[in-house]
C-alpha atoms as a PDB file:
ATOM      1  CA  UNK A   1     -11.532  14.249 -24.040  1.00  0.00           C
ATOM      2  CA  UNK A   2     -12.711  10.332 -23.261  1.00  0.00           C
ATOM      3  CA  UNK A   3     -16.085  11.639 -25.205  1.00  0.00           C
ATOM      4  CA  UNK A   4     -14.455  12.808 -28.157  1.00  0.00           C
ATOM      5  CA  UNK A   5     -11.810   9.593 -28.430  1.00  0.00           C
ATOM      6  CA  UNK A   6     -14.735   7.521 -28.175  1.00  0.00           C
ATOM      7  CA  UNK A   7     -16.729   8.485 -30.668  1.00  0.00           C
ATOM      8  CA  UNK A   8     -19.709   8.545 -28.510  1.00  0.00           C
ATOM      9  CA  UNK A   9     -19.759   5.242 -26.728  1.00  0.00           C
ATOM     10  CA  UNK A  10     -20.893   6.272 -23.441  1.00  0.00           C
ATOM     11  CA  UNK A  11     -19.360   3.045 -21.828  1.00  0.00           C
ATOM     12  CA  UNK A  12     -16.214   3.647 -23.260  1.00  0.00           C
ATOM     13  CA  UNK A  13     -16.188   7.002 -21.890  1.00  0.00           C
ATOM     14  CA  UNK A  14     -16.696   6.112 -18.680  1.00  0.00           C
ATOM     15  CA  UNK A  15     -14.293   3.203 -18.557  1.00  0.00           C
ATOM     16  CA  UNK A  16     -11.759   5.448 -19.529  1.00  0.00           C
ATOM     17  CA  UNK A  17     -12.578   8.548 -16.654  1.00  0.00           C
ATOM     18  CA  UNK A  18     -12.501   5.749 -14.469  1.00  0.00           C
ATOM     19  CA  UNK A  19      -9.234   4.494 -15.489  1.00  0.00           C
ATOM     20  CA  UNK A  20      -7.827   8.047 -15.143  1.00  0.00           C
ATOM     21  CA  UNK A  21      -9.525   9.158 -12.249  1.00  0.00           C
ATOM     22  CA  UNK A  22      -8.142   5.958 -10.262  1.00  0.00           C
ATOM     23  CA  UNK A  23      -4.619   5.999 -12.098  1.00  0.00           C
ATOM     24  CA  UNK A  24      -4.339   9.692 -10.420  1.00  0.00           C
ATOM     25  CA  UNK A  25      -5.158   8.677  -6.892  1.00  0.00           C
ATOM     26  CA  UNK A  26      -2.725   5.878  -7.017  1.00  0.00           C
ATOM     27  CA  UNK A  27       0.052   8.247  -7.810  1.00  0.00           C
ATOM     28  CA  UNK A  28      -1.225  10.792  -5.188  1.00  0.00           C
ATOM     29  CA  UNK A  29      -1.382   8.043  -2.284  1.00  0.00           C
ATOM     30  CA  UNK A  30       1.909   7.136  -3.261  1.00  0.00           C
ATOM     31  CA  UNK A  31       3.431  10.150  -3.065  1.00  0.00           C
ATOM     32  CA  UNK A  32       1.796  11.330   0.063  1.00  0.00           C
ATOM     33  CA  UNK A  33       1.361   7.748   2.180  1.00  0.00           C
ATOM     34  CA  UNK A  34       3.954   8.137   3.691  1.00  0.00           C
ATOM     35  CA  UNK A  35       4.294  11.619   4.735  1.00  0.00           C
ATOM     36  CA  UNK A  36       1.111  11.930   5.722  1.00  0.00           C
ATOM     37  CA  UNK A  37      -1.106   8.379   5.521  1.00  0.00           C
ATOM     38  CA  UNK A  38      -2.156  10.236   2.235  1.00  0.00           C
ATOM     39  CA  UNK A  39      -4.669  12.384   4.381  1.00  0.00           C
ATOM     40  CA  UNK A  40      -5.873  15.269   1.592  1.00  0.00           C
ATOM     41  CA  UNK A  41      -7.740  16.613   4.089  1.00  0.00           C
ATOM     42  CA  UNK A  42      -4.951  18.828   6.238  1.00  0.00           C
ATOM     43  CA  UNK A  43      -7.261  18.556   9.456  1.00  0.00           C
ATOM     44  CA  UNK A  44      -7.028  14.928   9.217  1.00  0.00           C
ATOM     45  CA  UNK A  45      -3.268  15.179   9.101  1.00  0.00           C
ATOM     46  CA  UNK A  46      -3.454  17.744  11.920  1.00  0.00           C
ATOM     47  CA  UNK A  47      -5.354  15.776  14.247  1.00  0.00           C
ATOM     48  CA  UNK A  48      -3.555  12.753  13.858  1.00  0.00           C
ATOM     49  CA  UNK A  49      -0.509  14.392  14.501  1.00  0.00           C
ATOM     50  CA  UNK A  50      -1.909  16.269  17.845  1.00  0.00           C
ATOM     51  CA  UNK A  51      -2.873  12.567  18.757  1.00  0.00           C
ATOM     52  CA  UNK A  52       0.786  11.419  18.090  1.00  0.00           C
ATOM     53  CA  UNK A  53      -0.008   9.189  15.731  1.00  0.00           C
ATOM     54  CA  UNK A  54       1.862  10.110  12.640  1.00  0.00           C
ATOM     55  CA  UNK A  55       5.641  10.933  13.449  1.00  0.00           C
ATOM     56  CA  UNK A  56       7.290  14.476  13.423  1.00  0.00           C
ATOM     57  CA  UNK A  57       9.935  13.418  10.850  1.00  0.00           C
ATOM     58  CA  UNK A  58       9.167  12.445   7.693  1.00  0.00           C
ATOM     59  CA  UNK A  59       9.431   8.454   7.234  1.00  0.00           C
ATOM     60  CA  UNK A  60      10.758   6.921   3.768  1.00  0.00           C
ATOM     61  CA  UNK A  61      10.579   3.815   3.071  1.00  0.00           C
END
């Protein structure tokens, strides 16, 4: 889609991946920071919480 809108300007196409790319993790950590310490990998999650580091309930701030 970013090719096509920019009428081949490379730059420009990559500028705006870039901008989506790091507009989607922002929402993601958001969202999962504080369930998790926005972990995507479930092992991660897993063995921090066999270590005890992340709590059993679910924190909101």
């Amino acid at each position: 889609m970013a090719e096509s809108l920019s009428s081949g300007n490379t730059a420009i196409a990559l500028l705006a991946n870039a901008i989506a790319t790091g507009t989607g993790l922002y929402v993601l950590i958001s969202i999962f920071g504080p369930i998790s310490g926005a972990h995507f990998n479930p092992i991660v999650t897993i063995f921090f919480r066999i270590k005890r580091e992340i709590p059993n309930q679910l924190v909101y701030g």
